[in-house]
Protein backbone atom coordinates (compact mmCIF):
# COMPACT_ATOMS: atom_id res chain seq x y z
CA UNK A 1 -4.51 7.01 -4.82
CA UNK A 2 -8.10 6.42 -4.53
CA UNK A 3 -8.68 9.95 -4.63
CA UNK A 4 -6.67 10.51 -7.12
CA UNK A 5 -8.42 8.16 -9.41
CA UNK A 6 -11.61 9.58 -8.60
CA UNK A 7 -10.62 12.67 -10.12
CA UNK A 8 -8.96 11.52 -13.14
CA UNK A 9 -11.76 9.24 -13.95
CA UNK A 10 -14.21 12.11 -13.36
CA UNK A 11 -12.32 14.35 -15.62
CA UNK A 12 -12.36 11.84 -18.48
CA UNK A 13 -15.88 11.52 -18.04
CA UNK A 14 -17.34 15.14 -17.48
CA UNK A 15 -14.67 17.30 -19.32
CA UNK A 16 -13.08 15.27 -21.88
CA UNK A 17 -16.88 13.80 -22.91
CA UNK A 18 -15.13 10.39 -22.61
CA UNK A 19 -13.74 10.50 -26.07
CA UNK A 20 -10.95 13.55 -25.52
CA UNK A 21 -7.23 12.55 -24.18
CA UNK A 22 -6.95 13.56 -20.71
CA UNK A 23 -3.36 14.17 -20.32
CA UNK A 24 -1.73 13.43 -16.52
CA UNK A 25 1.21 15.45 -15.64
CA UNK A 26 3.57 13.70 -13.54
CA UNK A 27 6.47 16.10 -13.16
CA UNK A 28 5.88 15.90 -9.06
CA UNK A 29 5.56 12.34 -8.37
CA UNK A 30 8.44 11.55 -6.81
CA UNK A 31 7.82 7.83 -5.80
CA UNK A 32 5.19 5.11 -5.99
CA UNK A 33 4.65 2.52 -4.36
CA UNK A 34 3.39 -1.08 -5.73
CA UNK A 35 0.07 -0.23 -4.63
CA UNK A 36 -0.24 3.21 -6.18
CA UNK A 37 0.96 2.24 -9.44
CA UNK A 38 -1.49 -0.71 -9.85
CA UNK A 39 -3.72 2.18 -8.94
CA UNK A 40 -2.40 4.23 -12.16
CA UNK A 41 -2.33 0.97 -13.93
CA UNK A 42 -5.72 0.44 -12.86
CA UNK A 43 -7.11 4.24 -14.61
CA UNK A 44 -5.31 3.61 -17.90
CA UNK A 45 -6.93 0.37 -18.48
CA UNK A 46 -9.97 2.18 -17.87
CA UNK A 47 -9.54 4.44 -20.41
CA UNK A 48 -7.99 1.83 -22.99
CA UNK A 49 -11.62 -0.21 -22.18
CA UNK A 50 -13.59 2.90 -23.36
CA UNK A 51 -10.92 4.02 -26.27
CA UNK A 52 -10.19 7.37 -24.25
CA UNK A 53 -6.39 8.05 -24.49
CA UNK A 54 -4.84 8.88 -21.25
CA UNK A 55 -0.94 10.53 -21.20
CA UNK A 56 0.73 10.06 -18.70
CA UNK A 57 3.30 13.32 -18.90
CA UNK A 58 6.96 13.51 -17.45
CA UNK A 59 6.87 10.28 -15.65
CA UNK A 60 10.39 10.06 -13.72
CA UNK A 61 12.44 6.70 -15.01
CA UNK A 62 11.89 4.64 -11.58
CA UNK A 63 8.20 5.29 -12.21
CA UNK A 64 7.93 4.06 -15.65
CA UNK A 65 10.25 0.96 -14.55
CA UNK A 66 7.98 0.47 -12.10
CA UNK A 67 4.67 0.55 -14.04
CA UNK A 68 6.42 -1.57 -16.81
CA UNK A 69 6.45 -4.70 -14.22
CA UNK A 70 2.17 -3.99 -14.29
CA UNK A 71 1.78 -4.54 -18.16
CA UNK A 72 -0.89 -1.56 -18.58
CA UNK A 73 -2.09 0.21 -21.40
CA UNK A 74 0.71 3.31 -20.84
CA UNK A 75 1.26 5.98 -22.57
CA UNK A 76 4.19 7.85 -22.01
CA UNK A 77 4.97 11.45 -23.24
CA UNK A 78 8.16 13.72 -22.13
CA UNK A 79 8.42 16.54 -23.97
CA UNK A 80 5.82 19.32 -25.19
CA UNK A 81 6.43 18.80 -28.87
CA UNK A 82 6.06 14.76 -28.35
CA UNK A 83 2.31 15.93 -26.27
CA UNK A 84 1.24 18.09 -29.21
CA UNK A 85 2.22 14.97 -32.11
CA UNK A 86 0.38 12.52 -29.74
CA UNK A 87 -3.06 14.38 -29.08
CA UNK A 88 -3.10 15.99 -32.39
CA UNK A 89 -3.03 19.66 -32.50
């Protein structure tokens, strides 16, 4: 996860200028442990701090349970037309 974060964090920073939404897909994570998703928990609040808006994109139902318990600044986003209406284009 610490890798992970790394990268995300980076990309916010470098790509999106820190001000762009950096959109996370999700589709592949198939399980997370507590640890990881105080990890995830961990990069949204980091981005909520500096107003950036993170998405995080197709995030499987035990996931968002899971991250729910953490009370984080999520957001959620499942389909494209939802994706497009939340980052504005």
């Amino acid at each position: 996860m610490e890798y992970t974060s790394y990268v995300v964090m980076k990309t916010g920073n470098n790509w999106a200028k820190s001000r762009l939404p950096v959109v996370v897909d999700c589709n592949h994570i198939q399980f997370a442990d507590f640890t990881a998703a105080q990890g995830i928990r961990d990069v949204c609040n980091a981005f909520a701090k500096r107003d950036q808006m993170i998405i995080l994109w197709k995030v499987k139902p035990s996931l968002v349970e899971l991250l729910d318990g953490l009370r984080g600044d999520f957001n959620f986003c499942y389909t494209e037309d939802e994706l497009e209406l939340r980052i504005g284009t």
